[in-house]
N, C-alpha and C. Protein backbone atom coordinates (compact mmCIF):
# COMPACT_ATOMS: atom_id res chain seq x y z
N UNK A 1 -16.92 -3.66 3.61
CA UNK A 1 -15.58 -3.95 3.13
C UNK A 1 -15.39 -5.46 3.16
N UNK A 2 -15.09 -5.93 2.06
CA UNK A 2 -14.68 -7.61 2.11
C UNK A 2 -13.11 -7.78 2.39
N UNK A 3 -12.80 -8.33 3.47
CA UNK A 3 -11.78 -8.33 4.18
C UNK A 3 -10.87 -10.04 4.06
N UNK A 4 -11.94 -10.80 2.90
CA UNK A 4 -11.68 -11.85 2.67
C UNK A 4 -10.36 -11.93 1.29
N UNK A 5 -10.67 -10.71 0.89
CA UNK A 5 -9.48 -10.81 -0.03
C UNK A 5 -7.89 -10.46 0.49
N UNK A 6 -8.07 -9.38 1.44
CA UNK A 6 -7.38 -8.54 1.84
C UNK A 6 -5.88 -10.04 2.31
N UNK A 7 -4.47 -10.01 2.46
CA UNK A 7 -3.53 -10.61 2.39
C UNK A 7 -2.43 -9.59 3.73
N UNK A 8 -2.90 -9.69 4.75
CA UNK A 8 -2.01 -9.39 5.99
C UNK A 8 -0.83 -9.51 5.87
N UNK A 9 -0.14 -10.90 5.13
CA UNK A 9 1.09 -11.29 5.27
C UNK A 9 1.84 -10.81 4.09
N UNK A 10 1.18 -9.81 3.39
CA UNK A 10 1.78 -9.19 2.75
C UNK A 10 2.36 -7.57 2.73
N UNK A 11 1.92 -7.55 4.21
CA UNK A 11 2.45 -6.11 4.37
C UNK A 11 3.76 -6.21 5.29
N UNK A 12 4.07 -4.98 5.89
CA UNK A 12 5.36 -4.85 6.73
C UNK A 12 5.43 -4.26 7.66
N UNK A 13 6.48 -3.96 8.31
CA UNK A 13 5.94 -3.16 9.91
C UNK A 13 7.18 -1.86 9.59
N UNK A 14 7.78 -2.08 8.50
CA UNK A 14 8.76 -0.92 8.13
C UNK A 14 8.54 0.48 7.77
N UNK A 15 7.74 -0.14 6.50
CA UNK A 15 7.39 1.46 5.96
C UNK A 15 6.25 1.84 6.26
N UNK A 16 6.21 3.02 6.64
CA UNK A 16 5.26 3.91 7.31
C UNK A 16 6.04 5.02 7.95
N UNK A 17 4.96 5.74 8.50
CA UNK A 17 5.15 6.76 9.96
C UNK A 17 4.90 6.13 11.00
N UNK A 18 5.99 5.67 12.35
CA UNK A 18 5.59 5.04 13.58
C UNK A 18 5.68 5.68 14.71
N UNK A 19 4.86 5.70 15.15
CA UNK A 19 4.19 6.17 16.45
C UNK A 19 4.17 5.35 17.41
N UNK A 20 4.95 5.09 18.52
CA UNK A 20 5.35 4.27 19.53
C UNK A 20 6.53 3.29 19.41
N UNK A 21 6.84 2.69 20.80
CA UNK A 21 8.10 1.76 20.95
C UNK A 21 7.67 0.31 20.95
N UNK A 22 6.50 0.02 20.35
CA UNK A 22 6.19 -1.56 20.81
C UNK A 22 6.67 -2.21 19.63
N UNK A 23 7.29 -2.78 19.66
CA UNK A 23 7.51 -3.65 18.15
C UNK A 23 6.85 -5.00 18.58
N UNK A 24 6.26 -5.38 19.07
CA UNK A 24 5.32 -6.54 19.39
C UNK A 24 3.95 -6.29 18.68
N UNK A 25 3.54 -5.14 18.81
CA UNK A 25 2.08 -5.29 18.55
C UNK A 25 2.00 -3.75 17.92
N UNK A 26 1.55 -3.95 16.46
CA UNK A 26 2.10 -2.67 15.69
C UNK A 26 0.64 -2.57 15.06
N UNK A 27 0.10 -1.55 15.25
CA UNK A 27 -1.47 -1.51 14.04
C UNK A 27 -0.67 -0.70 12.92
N UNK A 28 -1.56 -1.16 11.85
CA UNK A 28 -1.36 -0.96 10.29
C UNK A 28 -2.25 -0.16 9.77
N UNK A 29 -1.91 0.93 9.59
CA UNK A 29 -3.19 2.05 9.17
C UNK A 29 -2.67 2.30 7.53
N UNK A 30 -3.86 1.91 6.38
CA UNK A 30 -3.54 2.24 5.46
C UNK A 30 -4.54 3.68 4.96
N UNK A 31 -4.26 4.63 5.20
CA UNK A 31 -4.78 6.01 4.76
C UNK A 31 -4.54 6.86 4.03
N UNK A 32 -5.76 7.92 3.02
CA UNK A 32 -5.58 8.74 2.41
C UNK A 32 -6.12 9.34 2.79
N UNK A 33 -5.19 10.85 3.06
CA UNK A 33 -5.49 12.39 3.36
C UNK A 33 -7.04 13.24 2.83
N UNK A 34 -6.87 13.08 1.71
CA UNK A 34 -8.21 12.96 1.03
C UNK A 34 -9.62 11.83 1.80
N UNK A 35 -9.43 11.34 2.09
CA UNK A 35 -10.31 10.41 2.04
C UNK A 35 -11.30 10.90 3.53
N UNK A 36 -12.32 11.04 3.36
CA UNK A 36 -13.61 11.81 4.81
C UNK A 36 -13.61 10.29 5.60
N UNK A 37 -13.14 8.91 4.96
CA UNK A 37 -13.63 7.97 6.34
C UNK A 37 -12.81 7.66 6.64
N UNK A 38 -10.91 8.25 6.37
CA UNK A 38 -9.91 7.95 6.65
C UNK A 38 -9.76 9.35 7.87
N UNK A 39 -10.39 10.46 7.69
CA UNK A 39 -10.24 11.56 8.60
C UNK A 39 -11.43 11.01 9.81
N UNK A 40 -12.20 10.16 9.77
CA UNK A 40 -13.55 9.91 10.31
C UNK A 40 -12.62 9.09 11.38
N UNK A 41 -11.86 7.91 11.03
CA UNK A 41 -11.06 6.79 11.84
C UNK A 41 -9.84 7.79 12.78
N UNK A 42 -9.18 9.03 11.95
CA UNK A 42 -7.90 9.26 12.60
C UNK A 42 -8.83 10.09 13.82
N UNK A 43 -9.95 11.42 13.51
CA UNK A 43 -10.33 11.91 14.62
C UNK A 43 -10.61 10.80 15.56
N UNK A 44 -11.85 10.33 15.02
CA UNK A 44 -12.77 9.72 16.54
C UNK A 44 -11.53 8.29 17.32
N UNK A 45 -10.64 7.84 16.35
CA UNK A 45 -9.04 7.11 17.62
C UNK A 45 -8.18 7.75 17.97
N UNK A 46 -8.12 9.09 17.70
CA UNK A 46 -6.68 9.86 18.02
C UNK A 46 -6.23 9.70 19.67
N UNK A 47 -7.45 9.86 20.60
CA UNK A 47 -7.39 9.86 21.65
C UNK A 47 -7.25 8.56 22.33
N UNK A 48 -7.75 7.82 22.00
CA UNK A 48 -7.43 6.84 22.77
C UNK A 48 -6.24 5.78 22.04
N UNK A 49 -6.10 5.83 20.81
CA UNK A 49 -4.50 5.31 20.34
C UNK A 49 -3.46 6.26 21.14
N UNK A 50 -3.69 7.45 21.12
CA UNK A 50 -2.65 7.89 21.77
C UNK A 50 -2.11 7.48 22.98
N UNK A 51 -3.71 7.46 24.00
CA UNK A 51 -3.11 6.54 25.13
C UNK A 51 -2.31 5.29 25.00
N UNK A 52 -3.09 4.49 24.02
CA UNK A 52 -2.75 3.31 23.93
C UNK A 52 -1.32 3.48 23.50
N UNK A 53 -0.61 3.93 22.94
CA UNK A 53 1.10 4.42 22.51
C UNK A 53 1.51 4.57 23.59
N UNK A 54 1.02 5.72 24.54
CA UNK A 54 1.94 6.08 25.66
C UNK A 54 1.94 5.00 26.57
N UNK A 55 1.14 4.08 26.86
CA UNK A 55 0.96 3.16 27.72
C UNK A 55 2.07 1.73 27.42
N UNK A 56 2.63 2.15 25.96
CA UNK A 56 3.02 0.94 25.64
C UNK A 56 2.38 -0.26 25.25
N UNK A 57 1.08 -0.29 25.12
CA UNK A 57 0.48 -1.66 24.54
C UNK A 57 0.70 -1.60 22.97
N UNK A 58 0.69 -0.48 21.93
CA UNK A 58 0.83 -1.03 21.03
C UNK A 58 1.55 0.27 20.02
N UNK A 59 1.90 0.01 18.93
CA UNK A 59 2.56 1.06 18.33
C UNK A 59 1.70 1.15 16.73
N UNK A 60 1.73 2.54 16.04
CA UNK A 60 0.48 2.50 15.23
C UNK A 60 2.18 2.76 14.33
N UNK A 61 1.53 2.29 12.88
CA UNK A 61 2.44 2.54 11.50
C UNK A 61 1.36 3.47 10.54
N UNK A 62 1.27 4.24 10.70
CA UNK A 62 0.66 4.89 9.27
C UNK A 62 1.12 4.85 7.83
N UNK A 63 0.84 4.11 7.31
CA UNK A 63 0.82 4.45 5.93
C UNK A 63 0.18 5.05 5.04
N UNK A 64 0.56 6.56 4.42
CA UNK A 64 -0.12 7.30 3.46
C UNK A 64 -0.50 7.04 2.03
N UNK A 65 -1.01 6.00 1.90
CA UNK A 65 -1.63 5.41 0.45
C UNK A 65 -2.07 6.05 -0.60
N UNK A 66 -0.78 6.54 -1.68
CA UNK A 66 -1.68 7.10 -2.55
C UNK A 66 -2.88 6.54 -3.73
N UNK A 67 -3.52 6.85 -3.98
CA UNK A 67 -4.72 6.33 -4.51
C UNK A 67 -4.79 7.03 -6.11
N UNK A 68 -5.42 6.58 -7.29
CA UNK A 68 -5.88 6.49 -8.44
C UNK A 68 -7.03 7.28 -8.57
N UNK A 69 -7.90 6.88 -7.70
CA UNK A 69 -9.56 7.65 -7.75
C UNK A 69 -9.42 8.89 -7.64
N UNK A 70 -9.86 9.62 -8.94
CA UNK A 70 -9.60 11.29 -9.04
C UNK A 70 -10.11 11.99 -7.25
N UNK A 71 -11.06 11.26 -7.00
CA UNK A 71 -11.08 12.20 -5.27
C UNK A 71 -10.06 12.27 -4.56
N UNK A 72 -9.31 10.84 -4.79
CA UNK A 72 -8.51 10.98 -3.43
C UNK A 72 -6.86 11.98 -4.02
N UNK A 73 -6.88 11.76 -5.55
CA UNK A 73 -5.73 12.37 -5.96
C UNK A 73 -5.25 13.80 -4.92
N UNK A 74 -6.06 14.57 -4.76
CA UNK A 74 -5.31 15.78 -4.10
C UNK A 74 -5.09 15.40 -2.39
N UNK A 75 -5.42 13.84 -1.81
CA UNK A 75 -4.45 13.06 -0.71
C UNK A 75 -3.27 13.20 -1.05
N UNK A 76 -3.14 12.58 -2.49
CA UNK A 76 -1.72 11.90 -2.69
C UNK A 76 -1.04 13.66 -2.61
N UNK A 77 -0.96 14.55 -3.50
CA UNK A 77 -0.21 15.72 -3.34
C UNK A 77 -0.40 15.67 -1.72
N UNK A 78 -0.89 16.25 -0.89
CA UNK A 78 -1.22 15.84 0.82
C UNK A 78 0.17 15.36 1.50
N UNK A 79 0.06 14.25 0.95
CA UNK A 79 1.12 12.69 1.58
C UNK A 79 2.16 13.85 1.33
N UNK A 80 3.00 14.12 0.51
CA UNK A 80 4.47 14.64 -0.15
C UNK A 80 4.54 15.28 1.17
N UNK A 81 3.69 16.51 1.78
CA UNK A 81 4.02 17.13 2.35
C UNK A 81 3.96 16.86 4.34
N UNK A 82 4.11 15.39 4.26
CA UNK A 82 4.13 15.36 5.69
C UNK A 82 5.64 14.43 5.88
N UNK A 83 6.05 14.96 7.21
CA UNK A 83 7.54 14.39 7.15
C UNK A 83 7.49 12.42 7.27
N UNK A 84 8.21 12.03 7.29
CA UNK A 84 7.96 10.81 7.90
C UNK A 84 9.39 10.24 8.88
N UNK A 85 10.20 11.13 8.96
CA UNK A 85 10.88 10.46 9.53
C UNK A 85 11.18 11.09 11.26
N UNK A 86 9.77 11.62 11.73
CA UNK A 86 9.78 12.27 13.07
C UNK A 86 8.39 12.04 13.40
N UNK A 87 7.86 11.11 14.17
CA UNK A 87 6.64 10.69 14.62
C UNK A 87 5.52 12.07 14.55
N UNK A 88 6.17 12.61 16.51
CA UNK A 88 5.25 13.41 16.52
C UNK A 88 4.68 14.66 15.49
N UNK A 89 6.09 15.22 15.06
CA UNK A 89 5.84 16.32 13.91
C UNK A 89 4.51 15.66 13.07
N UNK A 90 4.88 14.43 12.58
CA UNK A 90 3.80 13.78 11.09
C UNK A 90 2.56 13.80 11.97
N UNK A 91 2.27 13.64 12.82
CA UNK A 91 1.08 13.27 13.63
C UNK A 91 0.48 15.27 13.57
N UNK A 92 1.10 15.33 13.99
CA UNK A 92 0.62 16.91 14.30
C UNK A 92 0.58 17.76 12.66
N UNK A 93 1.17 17.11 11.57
CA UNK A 93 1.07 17.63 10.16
C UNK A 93 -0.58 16.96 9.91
N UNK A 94 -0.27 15.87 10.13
CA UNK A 94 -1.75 14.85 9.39
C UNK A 94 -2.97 15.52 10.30
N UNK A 95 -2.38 16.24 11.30
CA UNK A 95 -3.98 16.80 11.95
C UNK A 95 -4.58 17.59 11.41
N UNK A 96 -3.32 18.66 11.41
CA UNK A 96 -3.48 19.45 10.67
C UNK A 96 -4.10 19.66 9.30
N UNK A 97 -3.50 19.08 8.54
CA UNK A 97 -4.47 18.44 7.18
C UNK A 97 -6.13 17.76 7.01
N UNK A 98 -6.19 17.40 8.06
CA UNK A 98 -7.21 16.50 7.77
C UNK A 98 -8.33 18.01 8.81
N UNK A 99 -7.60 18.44 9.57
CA UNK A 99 -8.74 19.43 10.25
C UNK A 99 -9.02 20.65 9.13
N UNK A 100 -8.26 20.62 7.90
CA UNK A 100 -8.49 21.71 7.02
C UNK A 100 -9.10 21.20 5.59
N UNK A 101 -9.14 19.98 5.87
CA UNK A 101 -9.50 18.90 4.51
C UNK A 101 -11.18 19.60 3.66
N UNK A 102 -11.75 19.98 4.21
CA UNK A 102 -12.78 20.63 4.01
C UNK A 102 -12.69 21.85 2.95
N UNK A 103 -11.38 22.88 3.20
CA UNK A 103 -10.76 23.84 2.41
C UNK A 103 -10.16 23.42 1.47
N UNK A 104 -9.62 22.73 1.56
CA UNK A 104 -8.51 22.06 0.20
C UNK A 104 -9.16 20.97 -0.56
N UNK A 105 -10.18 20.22 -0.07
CA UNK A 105 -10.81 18.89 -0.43
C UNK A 105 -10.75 18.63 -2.10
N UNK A 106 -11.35 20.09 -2.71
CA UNK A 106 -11.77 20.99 -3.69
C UNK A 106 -10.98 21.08 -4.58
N UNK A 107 -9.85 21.71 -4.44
CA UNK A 107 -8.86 22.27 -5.00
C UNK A 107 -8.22 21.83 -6.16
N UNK A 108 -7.62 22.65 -7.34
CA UNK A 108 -7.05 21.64 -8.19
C UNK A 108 -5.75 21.09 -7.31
N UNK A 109 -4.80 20.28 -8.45
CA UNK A 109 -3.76 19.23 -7.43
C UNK A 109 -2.56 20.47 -7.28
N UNK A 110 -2.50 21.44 -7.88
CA UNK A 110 -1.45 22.47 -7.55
C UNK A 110 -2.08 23.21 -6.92
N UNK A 111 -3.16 23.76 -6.57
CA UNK A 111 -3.83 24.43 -5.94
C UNK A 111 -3.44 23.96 -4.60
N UNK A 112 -3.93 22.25 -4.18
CA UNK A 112 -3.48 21.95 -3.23
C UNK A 112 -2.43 21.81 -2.37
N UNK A 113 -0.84 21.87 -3.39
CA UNK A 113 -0.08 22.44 -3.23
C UNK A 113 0.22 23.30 -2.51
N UNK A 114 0.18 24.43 -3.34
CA UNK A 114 0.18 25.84 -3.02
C UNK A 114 -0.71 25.86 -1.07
N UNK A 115 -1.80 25.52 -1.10
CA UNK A 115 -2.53 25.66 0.18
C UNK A 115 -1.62 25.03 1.17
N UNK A 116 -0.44 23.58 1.14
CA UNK A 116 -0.11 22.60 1.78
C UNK A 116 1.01 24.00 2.21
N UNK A 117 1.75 24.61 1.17
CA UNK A 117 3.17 25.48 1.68
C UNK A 117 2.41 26.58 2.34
N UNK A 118 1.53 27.09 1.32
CA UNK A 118 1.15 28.95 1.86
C UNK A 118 0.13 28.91 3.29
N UNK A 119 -0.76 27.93 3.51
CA UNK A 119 -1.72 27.78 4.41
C UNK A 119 -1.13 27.47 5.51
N UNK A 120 -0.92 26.04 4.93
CA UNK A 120 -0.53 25.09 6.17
C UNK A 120 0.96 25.40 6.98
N UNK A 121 1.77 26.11 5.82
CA UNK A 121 3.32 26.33 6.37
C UNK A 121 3.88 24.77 6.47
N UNK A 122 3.39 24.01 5.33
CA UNK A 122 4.57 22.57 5.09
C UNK A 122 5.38 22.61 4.70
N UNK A 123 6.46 21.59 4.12
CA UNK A 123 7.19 21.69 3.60
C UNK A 123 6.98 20.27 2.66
N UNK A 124 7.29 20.53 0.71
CA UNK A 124 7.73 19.18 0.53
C UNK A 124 8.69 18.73 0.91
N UNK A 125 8.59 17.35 0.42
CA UNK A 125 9.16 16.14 0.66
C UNK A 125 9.62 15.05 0.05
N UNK A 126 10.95 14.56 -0.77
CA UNK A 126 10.82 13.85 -1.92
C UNK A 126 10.67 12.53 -1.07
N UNK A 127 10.15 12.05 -1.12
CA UNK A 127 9.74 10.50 -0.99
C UNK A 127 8.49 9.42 -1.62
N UNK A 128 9.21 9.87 -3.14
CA UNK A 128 8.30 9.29 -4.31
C UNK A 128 8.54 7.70 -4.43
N UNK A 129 9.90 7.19 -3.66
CA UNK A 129 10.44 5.64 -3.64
C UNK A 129 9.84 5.22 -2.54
N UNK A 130 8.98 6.23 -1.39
CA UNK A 130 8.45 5.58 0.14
C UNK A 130 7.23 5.12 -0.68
N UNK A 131 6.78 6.19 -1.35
CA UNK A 131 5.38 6.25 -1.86
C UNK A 131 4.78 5.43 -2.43
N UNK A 132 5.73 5.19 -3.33
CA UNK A 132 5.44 3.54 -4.37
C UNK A 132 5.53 2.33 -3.82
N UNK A 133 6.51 2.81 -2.47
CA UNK A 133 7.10 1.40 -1.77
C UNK A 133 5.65 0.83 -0.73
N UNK A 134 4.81 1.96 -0.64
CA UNK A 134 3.63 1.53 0.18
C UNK A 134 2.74 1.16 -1.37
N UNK A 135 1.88 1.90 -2.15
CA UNK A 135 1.22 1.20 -3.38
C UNK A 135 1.36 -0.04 -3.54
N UNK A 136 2.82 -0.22 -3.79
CA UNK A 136 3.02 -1.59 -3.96
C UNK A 136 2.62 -2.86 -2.82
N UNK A 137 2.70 -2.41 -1.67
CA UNK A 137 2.26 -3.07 -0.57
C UNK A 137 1.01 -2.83 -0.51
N UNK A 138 0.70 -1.99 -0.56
CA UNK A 138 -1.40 -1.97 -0.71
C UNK A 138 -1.64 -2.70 -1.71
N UNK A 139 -1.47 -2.97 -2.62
CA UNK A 139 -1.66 -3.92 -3.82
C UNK A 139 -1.26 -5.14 -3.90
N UNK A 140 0.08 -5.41 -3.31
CA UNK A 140 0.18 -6.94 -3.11
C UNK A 140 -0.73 -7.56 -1.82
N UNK A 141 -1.16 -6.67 -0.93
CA UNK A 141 -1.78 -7.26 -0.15
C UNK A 141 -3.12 -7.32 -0.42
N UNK A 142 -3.13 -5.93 -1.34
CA UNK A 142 -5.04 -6.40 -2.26
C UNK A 142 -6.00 -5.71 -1.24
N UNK A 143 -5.20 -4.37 -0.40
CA UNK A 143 -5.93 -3.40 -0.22
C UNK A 143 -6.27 -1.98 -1.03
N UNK A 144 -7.90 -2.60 -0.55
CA UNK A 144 -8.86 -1.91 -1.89
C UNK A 144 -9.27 -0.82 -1.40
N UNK A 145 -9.33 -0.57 -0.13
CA UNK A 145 -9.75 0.59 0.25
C UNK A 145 -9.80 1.47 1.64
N UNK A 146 -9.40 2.94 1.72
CA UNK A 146 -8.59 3.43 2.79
C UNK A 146 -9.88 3.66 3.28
N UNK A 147 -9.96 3.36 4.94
CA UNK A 147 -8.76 3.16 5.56
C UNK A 147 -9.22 1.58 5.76
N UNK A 148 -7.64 0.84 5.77
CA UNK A 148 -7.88 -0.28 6.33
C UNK A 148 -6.67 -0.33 7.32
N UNK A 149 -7.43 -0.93 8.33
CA UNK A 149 -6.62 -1.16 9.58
C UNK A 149 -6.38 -2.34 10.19
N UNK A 150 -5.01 -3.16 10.01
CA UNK A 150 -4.81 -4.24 10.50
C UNK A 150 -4.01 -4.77 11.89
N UNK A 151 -4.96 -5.42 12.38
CA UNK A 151 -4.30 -5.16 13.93
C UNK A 151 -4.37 -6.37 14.44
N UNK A 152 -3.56 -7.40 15.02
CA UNK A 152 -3.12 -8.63 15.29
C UNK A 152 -4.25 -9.59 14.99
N UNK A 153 -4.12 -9.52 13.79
CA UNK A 153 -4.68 -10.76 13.43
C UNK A 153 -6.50 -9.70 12.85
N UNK A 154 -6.94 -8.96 12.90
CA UNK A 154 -8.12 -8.29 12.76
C UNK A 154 -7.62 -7.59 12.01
N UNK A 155 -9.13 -7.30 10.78
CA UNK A 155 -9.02 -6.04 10.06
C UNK A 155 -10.35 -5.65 9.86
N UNK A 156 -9.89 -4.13 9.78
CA UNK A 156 -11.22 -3.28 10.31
C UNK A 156 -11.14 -1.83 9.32
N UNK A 157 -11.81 -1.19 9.58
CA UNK A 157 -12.20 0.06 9.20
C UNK A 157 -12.61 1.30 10.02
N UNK A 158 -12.89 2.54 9.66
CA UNK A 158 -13.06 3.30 10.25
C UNK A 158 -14.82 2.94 11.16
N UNK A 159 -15.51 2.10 10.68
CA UNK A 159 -16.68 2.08 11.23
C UNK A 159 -16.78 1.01 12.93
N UNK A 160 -15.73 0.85 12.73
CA UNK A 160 -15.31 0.11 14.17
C UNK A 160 -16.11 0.86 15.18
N UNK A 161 -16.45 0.34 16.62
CA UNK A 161 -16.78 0.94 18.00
C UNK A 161 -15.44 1.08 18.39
N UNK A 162 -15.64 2.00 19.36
CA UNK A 162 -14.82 2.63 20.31
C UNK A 162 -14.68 1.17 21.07
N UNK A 163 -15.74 0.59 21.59
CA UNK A 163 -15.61 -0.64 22.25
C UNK A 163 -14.99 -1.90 21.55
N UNK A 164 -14.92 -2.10 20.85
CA UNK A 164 -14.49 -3.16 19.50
C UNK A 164 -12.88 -3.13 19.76
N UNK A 165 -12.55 -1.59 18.93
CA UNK A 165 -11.37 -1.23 19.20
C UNK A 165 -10.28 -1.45 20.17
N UNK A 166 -11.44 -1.21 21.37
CA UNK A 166 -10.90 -1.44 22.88
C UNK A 166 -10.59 -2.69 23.56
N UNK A 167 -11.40 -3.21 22.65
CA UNK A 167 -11.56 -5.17 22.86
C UNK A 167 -9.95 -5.78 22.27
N UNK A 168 -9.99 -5.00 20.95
CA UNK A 168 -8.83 -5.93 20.32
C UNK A 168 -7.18 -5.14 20.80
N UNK A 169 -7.45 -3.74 21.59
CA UNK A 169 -6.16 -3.62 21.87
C UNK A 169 -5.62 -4.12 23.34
N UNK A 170 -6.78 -4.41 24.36
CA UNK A 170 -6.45 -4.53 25.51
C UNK A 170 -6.52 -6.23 25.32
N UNK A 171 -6.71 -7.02 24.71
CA UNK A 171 -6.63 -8.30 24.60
C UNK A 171 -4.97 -8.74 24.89
């Protein structure tokens, strides 16, 4: 990932899903549901961001990025159906999703649908003005590709160490 293009100061600490009370030190997760190295980053950090939330060192923003590339299209249907305005619920929706991503991966984009209400027991969600309101911020900042994760001053990807990770949050 060339991280030389990428424009930090063009994102925000607003829109998203937030997970914790730190407004000091906020990681920036730009992700699609669809995407196997965006499910690769949320499993193998779930556990220890979580600590890191409860502990108070830092607070995560998810942003659900919808994407263009016919793969990730049945993410974007995905995104509609997770809440955003109740942390834990979205956290426990996006698990959910991404632990079934394998079943639906496939699917046409109503198909996926249909699996998000009848399977999963979601609910939509109109937040087509959140949706654009992140695009537009993935694009002015000239992120090219999920997941990117920006975290005080570092940006990274799902191929990070556990140790790396650990470096830049306990700093």
């Amino acid at each position: 990932m060339d991280i030389s293009v990428i424009k930090p100061e063009a994102t925000n600490t607003k829109t998203g899903i937030k997970i914790g009370d730190n407004e000091e030190r906020i990681m920036i997760e730009f992700v699609n549901l669809r995407c196997p190295y965006c499910k690769k980053w949320f499993q193998d950090s779930k556990e220890y961001l979580a600590q890191a939330v409860a502990q108070d060192r830092l607070s995560r923003l998810i942003k659900l990025t919808d994407r263009q590339k016919e793969s990730l299209q049945r993410g974007n249907v995905m995104h509609r159906y997770v809440t955003t305005d109740n942390a834990q619920t979205a956290l426990a929706e996006i698990e959910k999703i991404f632990d079934t991503q394998d079943q639906w991966g496939n699917l046409s984009l109503e198909e996926v649908a249909a699996f998000a209400e009848n399977t999963l027991g979601l609910t939509e969600h109109n937040h087509a003005e959140y949706a654009q309101e992140i695009t537009q911020e993935s694009e002015a900042a000239v992120i090219k590709f999920v997941p990117t994760i920006l975290f005080d001053g570092h940006i990274f990807d799902e191929s990070i160490s556990k140790e790396e990770l650990a470096t830049f949050v306990e700093q």
